[in-house]
C-alpha atoms as a PDB file:
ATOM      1  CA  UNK A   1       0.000   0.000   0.000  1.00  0.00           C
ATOM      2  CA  UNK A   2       1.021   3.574  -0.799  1.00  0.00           C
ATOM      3  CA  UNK A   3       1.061   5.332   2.399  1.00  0.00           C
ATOM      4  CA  UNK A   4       1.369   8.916  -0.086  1.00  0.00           C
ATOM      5  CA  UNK A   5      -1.659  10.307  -2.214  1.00  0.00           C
ATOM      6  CA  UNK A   6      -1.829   9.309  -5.543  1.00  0.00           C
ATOM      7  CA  UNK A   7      -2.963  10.119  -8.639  1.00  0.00           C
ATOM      8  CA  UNK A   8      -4.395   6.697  -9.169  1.00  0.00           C
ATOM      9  CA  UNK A   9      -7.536   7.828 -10.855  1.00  0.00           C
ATOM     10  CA  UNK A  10      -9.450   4.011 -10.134  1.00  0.00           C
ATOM     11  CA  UNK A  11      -8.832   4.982  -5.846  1.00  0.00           C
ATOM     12  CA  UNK A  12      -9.757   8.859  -6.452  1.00  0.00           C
ATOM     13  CA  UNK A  13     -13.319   7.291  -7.941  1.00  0.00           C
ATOM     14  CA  UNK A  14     -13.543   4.915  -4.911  1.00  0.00           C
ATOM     15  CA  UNK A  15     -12.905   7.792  -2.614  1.00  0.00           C
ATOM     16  CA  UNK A  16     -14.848  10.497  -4.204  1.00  0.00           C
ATOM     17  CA  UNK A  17     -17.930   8.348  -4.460  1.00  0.00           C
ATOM     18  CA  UNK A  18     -17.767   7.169  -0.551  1.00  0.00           C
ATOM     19  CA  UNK A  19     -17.628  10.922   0.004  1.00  0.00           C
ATOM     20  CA  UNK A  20     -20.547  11.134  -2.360  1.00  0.00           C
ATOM     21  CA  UNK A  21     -22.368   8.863  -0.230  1.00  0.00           C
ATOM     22  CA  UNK A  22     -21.491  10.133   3.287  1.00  0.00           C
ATOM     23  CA  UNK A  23     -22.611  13.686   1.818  1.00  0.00           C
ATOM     24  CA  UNK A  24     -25.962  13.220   0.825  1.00  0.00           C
ATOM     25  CA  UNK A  25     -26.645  10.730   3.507  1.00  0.00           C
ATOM     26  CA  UNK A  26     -25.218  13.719   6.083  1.00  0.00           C
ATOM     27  CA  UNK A  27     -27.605  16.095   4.203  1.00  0.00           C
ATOM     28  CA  UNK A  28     -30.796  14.356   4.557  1.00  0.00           C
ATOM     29  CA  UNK A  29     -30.449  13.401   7.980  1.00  0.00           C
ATOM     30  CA  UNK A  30     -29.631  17.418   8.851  1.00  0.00           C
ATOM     31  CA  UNK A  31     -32.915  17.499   6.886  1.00  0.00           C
ATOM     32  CA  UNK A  32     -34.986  15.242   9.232  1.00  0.00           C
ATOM     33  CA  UNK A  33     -37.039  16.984  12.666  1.00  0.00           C
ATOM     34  CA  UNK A  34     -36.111  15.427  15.829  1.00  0.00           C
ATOM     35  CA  UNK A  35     -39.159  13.346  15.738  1.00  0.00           C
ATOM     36  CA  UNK A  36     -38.084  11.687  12.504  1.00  0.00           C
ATOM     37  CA  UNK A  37     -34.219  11.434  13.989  1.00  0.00           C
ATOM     38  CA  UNK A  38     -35.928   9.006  16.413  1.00  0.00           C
ATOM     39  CA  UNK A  39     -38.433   6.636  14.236  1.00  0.00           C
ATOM     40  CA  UNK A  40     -37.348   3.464  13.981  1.00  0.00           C
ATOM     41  CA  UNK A  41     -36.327   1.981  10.286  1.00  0.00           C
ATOM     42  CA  UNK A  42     -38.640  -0.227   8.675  1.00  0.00           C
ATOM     43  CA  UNK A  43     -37.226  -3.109   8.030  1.00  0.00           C
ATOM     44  CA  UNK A  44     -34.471  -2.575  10.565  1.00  0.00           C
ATOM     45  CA  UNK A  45     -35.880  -1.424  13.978  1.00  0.00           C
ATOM     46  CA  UNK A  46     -33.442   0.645  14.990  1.00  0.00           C
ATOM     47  CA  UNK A  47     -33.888   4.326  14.902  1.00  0.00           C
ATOM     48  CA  UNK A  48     -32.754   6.860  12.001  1.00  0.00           C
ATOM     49  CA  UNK A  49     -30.450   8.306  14.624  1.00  0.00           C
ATOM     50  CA  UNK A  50     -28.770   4.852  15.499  1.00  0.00           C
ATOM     51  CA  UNK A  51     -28.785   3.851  11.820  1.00  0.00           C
ATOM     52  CA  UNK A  52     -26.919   6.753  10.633  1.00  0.00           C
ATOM     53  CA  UNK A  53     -24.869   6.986  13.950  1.00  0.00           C
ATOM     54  CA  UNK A  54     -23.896   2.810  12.596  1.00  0.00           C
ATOM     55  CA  UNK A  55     -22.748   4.190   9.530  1.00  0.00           C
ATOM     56  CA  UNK A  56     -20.844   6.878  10.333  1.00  0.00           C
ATOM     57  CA  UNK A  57     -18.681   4.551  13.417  1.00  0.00           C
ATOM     58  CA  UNK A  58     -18.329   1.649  10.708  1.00  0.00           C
ATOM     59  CA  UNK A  59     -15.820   3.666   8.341  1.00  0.00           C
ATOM     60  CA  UNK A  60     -12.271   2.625  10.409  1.00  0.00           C
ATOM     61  CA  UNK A  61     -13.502  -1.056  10.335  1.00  0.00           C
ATOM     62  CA  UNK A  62     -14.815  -1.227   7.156  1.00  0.00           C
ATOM     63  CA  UNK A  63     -11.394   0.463   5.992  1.00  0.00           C
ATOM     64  CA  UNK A  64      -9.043  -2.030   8.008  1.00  0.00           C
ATOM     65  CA  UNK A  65      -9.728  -4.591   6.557  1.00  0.00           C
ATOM     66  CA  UNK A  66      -9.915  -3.460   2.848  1.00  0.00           C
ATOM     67  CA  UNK A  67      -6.119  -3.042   4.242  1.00  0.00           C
ATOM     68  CA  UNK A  68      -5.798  -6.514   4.956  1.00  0.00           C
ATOM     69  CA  UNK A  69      -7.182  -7.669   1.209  1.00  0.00           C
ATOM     70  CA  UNK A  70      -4.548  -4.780  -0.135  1.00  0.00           C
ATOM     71  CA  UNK A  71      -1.767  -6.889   1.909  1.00  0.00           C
ATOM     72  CA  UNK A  72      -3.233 -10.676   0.628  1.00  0.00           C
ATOM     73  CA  UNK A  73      -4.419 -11.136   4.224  1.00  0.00           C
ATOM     74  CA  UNK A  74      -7.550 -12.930   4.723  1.00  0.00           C
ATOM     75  CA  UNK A  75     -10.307 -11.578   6.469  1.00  0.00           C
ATOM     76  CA  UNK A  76     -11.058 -14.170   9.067  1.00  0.00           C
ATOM     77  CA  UNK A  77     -13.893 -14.708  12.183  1.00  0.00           C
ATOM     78  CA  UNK A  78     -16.499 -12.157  10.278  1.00  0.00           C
ATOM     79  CA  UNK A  79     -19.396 -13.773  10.093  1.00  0.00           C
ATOM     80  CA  UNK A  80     -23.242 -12.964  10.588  1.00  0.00           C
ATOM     81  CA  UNK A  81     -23.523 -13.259  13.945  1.00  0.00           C
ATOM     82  CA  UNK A  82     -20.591 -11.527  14.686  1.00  0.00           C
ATOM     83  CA  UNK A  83     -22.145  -8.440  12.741  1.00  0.00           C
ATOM     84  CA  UNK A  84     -25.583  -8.761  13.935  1.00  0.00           C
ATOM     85  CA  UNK A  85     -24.138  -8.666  17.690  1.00  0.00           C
ATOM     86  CA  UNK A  86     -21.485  -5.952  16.833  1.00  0.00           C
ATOM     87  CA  UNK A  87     -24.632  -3.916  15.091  1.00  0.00           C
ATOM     88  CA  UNK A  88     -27.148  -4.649  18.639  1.00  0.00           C
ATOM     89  CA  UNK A  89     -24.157  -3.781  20.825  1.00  0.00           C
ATOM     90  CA  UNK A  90     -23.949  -0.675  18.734  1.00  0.00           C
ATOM     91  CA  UNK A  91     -27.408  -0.030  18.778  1.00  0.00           C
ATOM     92  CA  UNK A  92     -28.032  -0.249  22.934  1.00  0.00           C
ATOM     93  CA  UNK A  93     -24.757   1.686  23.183  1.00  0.00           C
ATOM     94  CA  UNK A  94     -26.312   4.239  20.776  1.00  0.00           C
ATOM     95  CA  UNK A  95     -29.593   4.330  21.149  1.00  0.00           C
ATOM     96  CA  UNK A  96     -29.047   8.384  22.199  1.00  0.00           C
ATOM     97  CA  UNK A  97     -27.421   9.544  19.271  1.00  0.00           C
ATOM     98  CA  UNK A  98     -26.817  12.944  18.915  1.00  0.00           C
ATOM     99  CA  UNK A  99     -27.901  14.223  15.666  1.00  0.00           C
ATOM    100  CA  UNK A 100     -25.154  16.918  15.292  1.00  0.00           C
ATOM    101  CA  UNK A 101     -22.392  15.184  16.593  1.00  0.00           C
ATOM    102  CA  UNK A 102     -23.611  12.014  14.651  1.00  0.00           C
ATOM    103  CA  UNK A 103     -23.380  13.809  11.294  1.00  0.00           C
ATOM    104  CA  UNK A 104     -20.423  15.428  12.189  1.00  0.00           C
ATOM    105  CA  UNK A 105     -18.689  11.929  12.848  1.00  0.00           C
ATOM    106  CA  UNK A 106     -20.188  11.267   9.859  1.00  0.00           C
ATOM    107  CA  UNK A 107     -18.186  13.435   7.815  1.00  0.00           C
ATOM    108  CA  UNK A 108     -15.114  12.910   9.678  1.00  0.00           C
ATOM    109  CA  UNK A 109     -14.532   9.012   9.331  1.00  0.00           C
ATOM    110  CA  UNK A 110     -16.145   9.331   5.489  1.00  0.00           C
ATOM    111  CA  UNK A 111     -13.209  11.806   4.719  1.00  0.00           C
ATOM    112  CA  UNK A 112     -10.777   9.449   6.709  1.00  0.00           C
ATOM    113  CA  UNK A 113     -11.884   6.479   4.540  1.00  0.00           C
ATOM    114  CA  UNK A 114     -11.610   8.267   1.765  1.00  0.00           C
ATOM    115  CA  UNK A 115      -8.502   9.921   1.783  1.00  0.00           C
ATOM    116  CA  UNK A 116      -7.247   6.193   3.275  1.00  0.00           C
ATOM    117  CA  UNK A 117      -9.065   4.376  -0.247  1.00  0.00           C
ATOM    118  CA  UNK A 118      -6.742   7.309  -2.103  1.00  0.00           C
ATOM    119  CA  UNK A 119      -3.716   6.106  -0.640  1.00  0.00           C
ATOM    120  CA  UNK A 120      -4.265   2.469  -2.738  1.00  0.00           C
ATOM    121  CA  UNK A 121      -2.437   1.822  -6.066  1.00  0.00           C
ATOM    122  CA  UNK A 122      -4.390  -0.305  -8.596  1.00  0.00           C
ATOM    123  CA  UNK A 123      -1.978  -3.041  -7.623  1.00  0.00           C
ATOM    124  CA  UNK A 124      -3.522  -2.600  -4.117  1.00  0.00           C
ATOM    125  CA  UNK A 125      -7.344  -2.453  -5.463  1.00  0.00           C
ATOM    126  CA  UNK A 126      -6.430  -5.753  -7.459  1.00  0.00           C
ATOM    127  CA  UNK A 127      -5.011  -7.939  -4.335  1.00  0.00           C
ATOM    128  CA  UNK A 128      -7.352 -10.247  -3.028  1.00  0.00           C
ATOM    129  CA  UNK A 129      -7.427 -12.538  -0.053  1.00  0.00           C
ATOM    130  CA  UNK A 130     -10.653 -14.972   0.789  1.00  0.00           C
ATOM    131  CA  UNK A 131     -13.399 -13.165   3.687  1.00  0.00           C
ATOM    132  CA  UNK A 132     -15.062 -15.050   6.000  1.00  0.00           C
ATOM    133  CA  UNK A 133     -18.082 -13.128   6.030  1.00  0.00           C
ATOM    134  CA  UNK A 134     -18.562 -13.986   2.167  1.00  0.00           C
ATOM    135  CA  UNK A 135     -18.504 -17.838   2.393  1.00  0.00           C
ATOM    136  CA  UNK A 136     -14.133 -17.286   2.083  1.00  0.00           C
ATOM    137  CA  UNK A 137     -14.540 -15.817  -1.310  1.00  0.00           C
ATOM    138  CA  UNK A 138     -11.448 -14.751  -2.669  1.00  0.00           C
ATOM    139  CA  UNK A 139     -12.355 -10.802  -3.029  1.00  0.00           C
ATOM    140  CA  UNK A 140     -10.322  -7.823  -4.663  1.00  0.00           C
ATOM    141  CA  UNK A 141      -9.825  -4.479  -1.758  1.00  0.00           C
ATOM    142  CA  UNK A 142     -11.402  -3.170  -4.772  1.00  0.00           C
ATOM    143  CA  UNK A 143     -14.704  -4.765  -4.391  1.00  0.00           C
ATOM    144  CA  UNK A 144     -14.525  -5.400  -0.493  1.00  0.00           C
ATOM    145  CA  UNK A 145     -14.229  -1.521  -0.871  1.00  0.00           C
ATOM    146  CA  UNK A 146     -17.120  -0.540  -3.217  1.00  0.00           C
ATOM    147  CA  UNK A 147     -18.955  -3.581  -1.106  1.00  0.00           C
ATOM    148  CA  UNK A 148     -18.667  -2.401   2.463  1.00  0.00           C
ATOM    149  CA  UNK A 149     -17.355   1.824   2.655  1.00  0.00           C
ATOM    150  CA  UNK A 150     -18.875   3.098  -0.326  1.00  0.00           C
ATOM    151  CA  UNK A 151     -22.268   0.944  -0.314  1.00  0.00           C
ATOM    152  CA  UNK A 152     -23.184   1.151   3.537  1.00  0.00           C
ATOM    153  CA  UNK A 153     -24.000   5.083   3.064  1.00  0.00           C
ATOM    154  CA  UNK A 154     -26.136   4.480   0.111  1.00  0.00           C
ATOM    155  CA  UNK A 155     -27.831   1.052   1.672  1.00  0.00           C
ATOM    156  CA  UNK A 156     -29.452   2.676   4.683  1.00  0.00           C
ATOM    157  CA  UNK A 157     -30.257   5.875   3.143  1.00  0.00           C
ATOM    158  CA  UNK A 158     -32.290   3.834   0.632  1.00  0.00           C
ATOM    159  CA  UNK A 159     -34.237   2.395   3.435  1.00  0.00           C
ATOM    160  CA  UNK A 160     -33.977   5.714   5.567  1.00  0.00           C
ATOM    161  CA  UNK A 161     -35.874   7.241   2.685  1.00  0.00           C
ATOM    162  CA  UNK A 162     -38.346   4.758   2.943  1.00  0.00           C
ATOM    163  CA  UNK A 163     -39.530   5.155   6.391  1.00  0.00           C
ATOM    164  CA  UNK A 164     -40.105   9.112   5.857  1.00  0.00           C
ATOM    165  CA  UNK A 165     -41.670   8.446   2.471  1.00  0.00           C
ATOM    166  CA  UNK A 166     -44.148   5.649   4.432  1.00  0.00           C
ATOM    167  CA  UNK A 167     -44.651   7.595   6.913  1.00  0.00           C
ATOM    168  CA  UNK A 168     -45.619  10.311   5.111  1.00  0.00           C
ATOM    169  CA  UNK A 169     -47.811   8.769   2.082  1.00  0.00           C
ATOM    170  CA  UNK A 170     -49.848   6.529   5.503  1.00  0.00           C
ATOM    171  CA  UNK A 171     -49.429   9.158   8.629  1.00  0.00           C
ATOM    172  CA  UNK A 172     -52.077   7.180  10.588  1.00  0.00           C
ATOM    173  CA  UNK A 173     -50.312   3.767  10.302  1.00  0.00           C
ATOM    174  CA  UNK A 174     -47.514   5.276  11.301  1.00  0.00           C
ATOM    175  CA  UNK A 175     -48.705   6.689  14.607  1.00  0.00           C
ATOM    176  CA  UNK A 176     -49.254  10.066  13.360  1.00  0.00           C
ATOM    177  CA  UNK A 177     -52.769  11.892  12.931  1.00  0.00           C
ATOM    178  CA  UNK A 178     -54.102  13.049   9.549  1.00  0.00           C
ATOM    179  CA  UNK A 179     -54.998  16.238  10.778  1.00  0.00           C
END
């Protein structure tokens, strides 16, 4: 790995498009009341704030071990129900998110990632090792990286968008009145 930037235009793309994600996940949530903040996804049960709060403390891991496929290393001991209790530990530990400071880690660890995904040469994006949590695939950095850092943002938004767009096309099944 290239601990310098680069001008590796295939890492810029990664990096500018995690941003890309972060950014307009950052800018709806700013958008949401404090009431919304709080609803719990559908599909999910845990609440906007603690969704988006996930996201934004995910980055580092999600970016060490893209590290490890850059250096051949396996990923090793993910599996499901190490991320399911990783995400409820998370989500009791969180369940008070701050929406400010959220989106503010938000941005921070998204530009972190980023400017870490810049660092890569293609010979870095191309290196692949086998992940647990993918049946011991052999995957490229590349694709762990467009899989995990760059999705993730663009995953729950998708289903953060969903709850206010249910909520608001059906107010009364939502626990809201019509009037």
């Amino acid at each position: 790995m290239n601990n310098s930037h680069t001008n590796n235009q295939r890492a810029n793309a990664l990096a500018e498009r995690i941003t890309l994600g972060a950014n307009i996940l950052a800018a709806f949530a700013e958008s949401l009341s404090d009431n919304d903040w709080n609803k719990p996804v559908i599909g999910d049960g845990r609440t906007i704030a603690v969704v988006v709060h996930h996201v934004a403390s995910v980055y580092p891991l999600e970016i060490e071990l893209a590290q490890l496929l850059t250096s051949g290393t396996p990923i090793t001991g993910a599996t499901i129900e190490v991320i399911n209790q990783m995400n409820a530990d998370h989500a009791k530990d969180h369940a008070d998110a701050n929406k400010k400071e959220t989106i503010q880690l938000l941005r921070n660890n998204s530009k972190v990632a980023a400017e870490a995904v810049r660092a890569f040469t293609d010979e870095d994006l191309d290196n692949s090792a086998t992940v647990s949590l993918n049946y011991d695939a052999p995957l490229t950095a590349q694709f762990f990286i467009e899989d995990h850092a760059l999705r993730h943002s663009f995953h729950h938004l998708a289903k953060i968008e969903a709850t206010i767009n249910q909520q608001m096309q059906y107010p009364q099944e939502a626990g809201q009145s019509a009037a």
